[in-house]
Protein backbone atom coordinates (compact mmCIF):
# COMPACT_ATOMS: atom_id res chain seq x y z
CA UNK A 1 -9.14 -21.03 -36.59
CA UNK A 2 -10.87 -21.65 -33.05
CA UNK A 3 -10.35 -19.03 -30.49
CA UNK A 4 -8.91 -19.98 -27.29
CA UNK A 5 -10.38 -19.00 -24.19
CA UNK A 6 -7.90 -17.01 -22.11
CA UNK A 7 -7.96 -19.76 -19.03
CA UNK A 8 -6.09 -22.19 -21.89
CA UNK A 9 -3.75 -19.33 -22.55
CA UNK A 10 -0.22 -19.52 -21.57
CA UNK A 11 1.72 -15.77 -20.44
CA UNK A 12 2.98 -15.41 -23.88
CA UNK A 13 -0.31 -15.85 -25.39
CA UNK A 14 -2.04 -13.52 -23.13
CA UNK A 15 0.38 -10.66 -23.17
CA UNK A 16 -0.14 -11.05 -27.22
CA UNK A 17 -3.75 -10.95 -27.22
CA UNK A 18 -3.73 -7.65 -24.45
CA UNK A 19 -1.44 -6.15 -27.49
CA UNK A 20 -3.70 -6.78 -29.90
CA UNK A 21 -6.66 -5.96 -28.37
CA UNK A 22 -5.12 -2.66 -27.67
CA UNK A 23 -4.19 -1.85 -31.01
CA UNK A 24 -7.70 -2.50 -31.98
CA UNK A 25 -8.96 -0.42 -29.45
CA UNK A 26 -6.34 2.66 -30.11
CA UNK A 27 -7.41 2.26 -33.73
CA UNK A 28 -10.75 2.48 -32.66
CA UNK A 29 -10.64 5.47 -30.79
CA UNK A 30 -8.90 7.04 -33.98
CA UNK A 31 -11.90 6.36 -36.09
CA UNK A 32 -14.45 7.43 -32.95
CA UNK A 33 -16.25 4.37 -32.78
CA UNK A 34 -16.84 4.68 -29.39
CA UNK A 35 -18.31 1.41 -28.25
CA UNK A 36 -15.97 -0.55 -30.11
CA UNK A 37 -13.31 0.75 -28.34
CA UNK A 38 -15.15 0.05 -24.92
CA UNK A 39 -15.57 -3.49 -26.24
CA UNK A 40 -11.63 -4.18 -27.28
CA UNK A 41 -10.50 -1.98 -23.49
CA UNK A 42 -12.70 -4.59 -21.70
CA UNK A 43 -11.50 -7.78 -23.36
CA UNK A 44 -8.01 -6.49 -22.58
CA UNK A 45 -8.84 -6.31 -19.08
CA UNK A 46 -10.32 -9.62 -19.04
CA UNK A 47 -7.35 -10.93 -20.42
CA UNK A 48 -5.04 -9.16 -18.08
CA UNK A 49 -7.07 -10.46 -15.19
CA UNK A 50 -5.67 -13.86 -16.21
CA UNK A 51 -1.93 -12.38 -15.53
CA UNK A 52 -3.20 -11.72 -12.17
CA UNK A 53 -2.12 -14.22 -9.09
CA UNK A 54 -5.30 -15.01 -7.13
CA UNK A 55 -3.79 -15.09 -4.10
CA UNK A 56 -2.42 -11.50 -4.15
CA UNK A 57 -6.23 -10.61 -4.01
CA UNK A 58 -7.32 -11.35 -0.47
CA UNK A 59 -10.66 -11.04 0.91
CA UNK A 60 -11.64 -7.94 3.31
CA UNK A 61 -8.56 -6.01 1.98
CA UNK A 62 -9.00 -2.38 0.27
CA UNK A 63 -7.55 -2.15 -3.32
CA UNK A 64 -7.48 0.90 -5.27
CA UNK A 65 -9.29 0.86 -8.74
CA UNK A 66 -6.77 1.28 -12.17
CA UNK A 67 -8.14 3.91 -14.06
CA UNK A 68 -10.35 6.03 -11.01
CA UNK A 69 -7.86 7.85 -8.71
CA UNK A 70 -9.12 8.28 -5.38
CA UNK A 71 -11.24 5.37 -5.78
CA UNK A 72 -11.19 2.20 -3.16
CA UNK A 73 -12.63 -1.24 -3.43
CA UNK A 74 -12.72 -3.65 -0.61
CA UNK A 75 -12.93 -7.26 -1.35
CA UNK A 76 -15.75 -9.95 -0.05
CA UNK A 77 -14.61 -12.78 -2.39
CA UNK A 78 -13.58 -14.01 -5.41
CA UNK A 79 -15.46 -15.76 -8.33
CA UNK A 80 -13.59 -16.82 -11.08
CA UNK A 81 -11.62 -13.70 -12.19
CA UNK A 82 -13.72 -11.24 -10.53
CA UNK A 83 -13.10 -9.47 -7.16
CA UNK A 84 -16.86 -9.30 -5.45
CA UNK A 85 -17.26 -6.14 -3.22
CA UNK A 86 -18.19 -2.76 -2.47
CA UNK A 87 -16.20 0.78 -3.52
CA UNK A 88 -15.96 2.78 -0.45
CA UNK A 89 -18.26 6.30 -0.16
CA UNK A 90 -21.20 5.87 -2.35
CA UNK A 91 -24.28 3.41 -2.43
CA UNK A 92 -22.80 0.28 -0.43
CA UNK A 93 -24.24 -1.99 -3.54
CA UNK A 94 -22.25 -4.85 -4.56
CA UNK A 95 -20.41 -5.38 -7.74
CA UNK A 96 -17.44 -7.44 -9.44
CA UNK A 97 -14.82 -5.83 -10.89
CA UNK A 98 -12.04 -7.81 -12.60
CA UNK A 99 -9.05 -8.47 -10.84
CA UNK A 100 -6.76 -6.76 -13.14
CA UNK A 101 -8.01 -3.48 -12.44
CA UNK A 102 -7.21 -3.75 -8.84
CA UNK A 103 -3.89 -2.25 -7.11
CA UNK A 104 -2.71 -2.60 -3.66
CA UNK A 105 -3.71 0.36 -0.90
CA UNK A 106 -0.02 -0.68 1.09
CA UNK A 107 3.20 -0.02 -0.60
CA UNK A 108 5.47 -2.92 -1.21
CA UNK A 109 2.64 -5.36 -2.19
């Protein structure tokens, strides 16, 4: 059976595969195979990022980061499913960060 990329994917399909890929990662974690589990968490995110409405991810705004409280990320631009940027505080290097991991700073967003 050929694997669909998740860009082909409808909703359904994607929600299904973010189930199952989390199963396989909470089943991983039981057994302690540590980079497995890193492996099926990412491809989770990666498939959640394809949930994510583009547009609700604007350029020069501050998101928070899913998963690192107290941790900001402000947007320079998009590529594909990626949000390009900096996290606020540390070394001003840039990085991409998928799109699903980022949460509005302002309420009601």
């Amino acid at each position: 059976m050929m694997e669909k990329n998740y860009g082909a994917m409808t909703e359904h399909e994607l929600r299904e595969e973010i189930a199952q890929l989390k199963e396989k990662a909470r089943k991983a974690e039981q057994l302690g195979i540590v980079n497995e589990y890193a492996v099926y968490e990412r491809k989770a995110l990666m498939a959640a990022a394809y949930l994510v409405d583009l547009d609700t991810i604007v350029p020069g705004e501050m998101y928070k980061i899913d998963g690192s409280p107290g941790e900001y990320f402000k947007v320079e631009y998009l590529k594909g499913r990626f949000a390009w940027g900096y996290r606020l505080g540390g070394e001003r290097y840039e990085e991409a960060l998928p799109v699903s991991i980022l949460a509005p700073v302002k309420a009601g967003k």
